[in-house]
N, C-alpha and C. Protein backbone atom coordinates (compact mmCIF):
# COMPACT_ATOMS: atom_id res chain seq x y z
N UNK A 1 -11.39 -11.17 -25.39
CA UNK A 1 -10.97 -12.56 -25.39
C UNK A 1 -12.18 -13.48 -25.42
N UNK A 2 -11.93 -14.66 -25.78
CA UNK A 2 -12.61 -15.94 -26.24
C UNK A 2 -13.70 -16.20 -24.66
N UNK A 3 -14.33 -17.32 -24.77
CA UNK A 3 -14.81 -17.93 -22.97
C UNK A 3 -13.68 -19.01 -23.39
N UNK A 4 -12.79 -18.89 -22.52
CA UNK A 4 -11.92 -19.61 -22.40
C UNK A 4 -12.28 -21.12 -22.58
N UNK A 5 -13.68 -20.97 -21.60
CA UNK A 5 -14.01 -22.49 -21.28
C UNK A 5 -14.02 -23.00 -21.89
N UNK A 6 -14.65 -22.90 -22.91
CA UNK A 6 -14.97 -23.24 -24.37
C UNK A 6 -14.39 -23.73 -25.95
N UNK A 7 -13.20 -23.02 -25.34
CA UNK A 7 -11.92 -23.66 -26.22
C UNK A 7 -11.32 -24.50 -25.95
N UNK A 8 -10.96 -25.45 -27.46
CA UNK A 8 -10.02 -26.53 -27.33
C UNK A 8 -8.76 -25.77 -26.91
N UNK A 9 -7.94 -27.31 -26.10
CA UNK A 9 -6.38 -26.65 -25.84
C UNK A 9 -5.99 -25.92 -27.53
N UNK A 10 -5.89 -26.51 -28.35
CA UNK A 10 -4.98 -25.91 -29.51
C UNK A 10 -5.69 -24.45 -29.54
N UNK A 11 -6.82 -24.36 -29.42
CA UNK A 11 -7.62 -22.76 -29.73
C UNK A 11 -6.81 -21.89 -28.70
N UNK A 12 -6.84 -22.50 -27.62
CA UNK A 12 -6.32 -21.60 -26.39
C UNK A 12 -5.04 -21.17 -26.36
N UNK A 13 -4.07 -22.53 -27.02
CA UNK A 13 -2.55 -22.36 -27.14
C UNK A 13 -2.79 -21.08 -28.43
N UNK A 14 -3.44 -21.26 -29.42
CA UNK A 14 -3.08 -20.29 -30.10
C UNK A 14 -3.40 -19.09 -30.00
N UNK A 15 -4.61 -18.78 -29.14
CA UNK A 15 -4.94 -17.54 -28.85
C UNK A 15 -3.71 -16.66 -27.57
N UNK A 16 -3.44 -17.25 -27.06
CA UNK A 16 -2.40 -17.13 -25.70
C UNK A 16 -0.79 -16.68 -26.83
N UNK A 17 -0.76 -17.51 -28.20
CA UNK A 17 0.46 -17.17 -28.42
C UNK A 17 1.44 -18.14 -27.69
N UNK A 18 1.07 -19.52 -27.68
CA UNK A 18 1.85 -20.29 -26.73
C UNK A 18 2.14 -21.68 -27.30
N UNK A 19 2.85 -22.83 -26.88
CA UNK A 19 2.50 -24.18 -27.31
C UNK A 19 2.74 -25.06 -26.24
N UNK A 20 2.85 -25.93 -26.26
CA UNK A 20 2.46 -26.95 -24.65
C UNK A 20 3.72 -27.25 -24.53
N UNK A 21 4.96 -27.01 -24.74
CA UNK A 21 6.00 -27.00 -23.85
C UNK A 21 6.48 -25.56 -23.44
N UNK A 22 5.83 -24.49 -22.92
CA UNK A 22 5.88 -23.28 -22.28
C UNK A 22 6.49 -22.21 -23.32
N UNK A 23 6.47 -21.48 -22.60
CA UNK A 23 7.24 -20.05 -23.06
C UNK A 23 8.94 -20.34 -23.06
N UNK A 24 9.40 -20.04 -23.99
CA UNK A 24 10.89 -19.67 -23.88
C UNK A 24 11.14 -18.47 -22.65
N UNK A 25 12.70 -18.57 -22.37
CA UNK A 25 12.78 -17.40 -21.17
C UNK A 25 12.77 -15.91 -22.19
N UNK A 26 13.01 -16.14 -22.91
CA UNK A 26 12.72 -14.24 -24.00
C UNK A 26 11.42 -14.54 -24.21
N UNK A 27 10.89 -15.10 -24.57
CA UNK A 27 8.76 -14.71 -24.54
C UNK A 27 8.46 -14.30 -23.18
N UNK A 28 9.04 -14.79 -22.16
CA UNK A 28 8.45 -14.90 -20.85
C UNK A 28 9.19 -13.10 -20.74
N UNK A 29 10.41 -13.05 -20.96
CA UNK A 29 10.86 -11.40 -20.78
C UNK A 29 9.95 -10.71 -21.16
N UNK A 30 9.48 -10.67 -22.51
CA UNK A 30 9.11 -10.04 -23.49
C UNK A 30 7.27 -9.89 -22.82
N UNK A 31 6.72 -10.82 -22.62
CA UNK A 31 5.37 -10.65 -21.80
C UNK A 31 5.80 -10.22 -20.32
N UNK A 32 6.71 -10.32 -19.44
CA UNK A 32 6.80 -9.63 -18.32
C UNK A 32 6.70 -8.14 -18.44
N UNK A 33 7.58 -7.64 -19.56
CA UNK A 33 7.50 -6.61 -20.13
C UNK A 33 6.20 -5.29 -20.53
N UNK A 34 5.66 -6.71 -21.19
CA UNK A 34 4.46 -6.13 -22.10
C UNK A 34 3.11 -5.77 -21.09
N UNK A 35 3.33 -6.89 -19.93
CA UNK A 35 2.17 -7.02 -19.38
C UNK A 35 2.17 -6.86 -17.79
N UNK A 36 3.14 -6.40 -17.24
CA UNK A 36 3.56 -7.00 -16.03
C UNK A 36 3.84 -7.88 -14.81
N UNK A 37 3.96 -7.89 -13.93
CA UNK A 37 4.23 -9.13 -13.46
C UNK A 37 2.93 -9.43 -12.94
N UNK A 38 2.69 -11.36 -12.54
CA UNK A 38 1.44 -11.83 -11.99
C UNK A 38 1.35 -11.52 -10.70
N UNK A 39 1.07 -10.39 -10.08
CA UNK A 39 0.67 -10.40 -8.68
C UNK A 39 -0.46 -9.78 -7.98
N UNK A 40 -1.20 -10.35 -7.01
CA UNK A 40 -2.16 -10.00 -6.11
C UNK A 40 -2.19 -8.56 -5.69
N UNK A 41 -2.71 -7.40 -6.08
CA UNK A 41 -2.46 -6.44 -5.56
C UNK A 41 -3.23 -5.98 -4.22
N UNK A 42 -2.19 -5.83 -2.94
CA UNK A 42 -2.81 -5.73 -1.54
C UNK A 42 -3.20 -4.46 -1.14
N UNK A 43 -4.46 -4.60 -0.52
CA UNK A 43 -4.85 -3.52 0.33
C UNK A 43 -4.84 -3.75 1.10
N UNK A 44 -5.18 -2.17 1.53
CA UNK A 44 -4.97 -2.02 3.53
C UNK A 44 -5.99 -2.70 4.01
N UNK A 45 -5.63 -3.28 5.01
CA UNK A 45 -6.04 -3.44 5.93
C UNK A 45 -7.41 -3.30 6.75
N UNK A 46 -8.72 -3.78 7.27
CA UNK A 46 -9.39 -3.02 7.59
C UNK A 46 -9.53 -2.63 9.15
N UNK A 47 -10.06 -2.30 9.69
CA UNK A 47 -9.82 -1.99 11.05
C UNK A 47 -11.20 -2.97 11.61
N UNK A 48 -10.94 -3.76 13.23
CA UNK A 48 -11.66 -3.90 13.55
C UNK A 48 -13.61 -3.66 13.94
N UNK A 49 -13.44 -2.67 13.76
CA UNK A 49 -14.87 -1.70 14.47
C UNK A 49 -15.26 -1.83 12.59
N UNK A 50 -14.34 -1.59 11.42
CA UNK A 50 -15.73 -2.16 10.15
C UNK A 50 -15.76 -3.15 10.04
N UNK A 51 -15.13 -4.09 10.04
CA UNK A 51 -14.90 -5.81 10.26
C UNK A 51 -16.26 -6.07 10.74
N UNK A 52 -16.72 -5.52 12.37
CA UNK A 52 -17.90 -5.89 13.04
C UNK A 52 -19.33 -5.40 12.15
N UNK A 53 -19.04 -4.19 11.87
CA UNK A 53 -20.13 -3.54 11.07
C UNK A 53 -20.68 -3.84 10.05
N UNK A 54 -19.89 -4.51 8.99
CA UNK A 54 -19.58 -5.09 8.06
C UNK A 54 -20.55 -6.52 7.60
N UNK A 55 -20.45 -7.19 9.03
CA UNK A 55 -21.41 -8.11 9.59
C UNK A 55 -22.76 -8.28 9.62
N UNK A 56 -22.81 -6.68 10.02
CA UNK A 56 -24.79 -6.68 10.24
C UNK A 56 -24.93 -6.12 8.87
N UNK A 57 -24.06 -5.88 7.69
CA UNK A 57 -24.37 -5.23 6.80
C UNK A 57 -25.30 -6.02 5.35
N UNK A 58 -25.22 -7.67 5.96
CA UNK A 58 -25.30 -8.60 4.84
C UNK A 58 -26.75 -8.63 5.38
N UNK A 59 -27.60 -8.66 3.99
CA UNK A 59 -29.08 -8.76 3.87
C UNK A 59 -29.82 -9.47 4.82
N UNK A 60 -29.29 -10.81 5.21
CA UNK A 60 -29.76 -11.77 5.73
C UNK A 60 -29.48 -11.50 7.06
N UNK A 61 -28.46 -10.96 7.96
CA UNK A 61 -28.44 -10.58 9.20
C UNK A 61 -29.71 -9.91 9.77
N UNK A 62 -29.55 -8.77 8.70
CA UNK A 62 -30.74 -7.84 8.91
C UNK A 62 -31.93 -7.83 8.99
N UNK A 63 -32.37 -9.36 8.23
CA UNK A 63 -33.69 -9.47 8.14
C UNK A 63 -33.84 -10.63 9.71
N UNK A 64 -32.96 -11.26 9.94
CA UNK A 64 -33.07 -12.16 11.09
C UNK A 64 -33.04 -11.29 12.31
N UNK A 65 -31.79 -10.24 12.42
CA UNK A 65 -32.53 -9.41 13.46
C UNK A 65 -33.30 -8.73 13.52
N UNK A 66 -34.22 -8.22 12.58
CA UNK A 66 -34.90 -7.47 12.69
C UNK A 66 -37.09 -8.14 12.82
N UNK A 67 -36.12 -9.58 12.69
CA UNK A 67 -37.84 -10.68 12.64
C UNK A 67 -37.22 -11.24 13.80
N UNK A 68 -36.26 -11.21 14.74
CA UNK A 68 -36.08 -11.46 15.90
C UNK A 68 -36.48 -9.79 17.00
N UNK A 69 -37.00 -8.94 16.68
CA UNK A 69 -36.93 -7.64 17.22
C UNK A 69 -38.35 -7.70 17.14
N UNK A 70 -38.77 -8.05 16.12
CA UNK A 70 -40.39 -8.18 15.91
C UNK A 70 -40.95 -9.27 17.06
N UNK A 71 -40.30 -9.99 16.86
CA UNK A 71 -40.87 -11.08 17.63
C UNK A 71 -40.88 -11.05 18.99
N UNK A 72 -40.41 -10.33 19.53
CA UNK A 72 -39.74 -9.74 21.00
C UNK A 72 -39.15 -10.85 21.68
N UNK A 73 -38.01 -11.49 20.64
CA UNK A 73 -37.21 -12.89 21.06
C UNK A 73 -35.83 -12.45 21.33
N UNK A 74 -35.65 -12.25 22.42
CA UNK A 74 -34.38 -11.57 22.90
C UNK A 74 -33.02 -12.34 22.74
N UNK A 75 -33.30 -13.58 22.72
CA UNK A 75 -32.59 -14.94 22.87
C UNK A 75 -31.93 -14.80 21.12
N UNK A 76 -33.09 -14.71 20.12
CA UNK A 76 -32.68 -14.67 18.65
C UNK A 76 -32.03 -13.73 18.17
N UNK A 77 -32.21 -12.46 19.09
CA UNK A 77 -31.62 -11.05 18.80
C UNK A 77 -29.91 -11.36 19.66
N UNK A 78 -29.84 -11.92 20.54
CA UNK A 78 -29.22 -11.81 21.28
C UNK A 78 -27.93 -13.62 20.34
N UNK A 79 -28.30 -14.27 20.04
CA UNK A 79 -27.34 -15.28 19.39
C UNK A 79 -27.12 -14.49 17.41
N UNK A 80 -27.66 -13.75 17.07
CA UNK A 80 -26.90 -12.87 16.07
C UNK A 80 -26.05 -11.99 15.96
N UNK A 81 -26.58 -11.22 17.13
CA UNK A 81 -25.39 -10.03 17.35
C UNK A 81 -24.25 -11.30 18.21
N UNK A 82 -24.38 -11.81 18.74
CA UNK A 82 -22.87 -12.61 19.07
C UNK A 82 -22.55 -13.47 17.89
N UNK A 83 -23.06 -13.88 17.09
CA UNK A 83 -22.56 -14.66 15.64
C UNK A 83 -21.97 -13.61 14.86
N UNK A 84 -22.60 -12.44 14.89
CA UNK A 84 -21.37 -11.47 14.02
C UNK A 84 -20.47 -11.17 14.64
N UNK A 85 -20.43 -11.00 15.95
CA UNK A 85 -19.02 -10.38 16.62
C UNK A 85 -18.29 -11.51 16.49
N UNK A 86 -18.32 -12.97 16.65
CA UNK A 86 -17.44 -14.01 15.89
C UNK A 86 -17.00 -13.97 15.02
N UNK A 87 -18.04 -13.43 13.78
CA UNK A 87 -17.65 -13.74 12.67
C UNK A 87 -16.36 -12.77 11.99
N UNK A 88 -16.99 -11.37 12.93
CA UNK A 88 -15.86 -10.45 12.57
C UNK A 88 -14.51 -10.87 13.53
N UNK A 89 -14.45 -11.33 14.97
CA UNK A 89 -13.36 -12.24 15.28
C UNK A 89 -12.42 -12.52 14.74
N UNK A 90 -13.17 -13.33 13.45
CA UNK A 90 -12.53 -14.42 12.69
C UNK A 90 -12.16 -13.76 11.54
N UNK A 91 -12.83 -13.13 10.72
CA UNK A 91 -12.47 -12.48 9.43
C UNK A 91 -10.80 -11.85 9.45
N UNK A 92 -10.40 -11.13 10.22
CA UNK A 92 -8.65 -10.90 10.38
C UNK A 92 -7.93 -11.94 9.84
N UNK A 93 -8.48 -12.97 11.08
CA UNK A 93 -7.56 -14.43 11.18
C UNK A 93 -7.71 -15.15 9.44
N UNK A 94 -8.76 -15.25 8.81
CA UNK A 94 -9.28 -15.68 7.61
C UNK A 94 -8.12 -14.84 6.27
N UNK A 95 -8.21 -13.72 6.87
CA UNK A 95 -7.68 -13.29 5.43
C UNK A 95 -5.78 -13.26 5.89
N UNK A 96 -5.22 -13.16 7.00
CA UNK A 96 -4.38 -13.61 7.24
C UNK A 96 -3.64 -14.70 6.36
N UNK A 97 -4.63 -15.32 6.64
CA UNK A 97 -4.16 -17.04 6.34
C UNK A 97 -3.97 -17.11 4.46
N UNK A 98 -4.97 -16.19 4.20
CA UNK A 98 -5.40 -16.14 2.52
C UNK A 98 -3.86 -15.29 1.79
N UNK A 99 -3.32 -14.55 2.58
CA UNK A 99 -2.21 -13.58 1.69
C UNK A 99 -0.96 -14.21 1.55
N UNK A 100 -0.49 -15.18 2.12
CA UNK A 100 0.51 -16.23 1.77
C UNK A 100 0.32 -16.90 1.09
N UNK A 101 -0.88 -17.34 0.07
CA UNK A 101 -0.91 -17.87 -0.83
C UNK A 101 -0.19 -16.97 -2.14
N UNK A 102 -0.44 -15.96 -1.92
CA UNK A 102 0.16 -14.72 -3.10
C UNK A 102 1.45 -15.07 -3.63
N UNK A 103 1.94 -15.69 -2.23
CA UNK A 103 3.58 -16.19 -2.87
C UNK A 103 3.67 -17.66 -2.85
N UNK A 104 2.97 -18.30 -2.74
CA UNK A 104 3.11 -20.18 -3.19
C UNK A 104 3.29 -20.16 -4.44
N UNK A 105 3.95 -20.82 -4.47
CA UNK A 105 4.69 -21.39 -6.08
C UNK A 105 3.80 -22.75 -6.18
N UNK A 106 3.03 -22.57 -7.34
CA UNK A 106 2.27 -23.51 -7.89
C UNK A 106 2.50 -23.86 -9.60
């Protein structure tokens, strides 16, 4: 396919196979068909304990605790490892919130 971006609407309508008052309900069959339906496909779940792990796993954690370990700044070592255990806290609650969008009608 095209960069979308890049195309005029008429390029796009015609590449899509479409025109600006929508699909008929038999095109719309006929591509449900062809292509399946639009949906988010969900995975499991992750478990708390990688959630946390997960945390110290990003480049930048690692280099802050580990130039807070150097430094023998207990205080800097000690407000990262509690910023990730927040952050993993929060990550559940975050994607929670994100999987009901799957079904908003927009």
């Amino acid at each position: 396919m095209a960069d979308w971006y890049k195309l005029t609407t008429e390029d796009s309508l015609e590449e899509l196979d479409a025109d600006l008052d929508g699909l008929t309900a038999e095109d719309a069959q006929k591509r449900l068909e062809t292509h399946g339906s639009n949906e988010l496909e969900e995975k499991g779940t992750r478990g708390a304990w990688f959630i946390l792990l997960e945390q110290f796993a990003q480049t930048m954690v690692i280099i802050l605790v580990v130039a807070a370990a150097i430094a023998q700044n207990a205080n800097d070592a000690f407000a990262k490892v509690t910023d990730s255990i927040v952050g993993a806290y929060h990550a559940p609650d975050a994607a929670d919130k994100f999987f009901p969008l799957k079904y908003a009608q927009i």
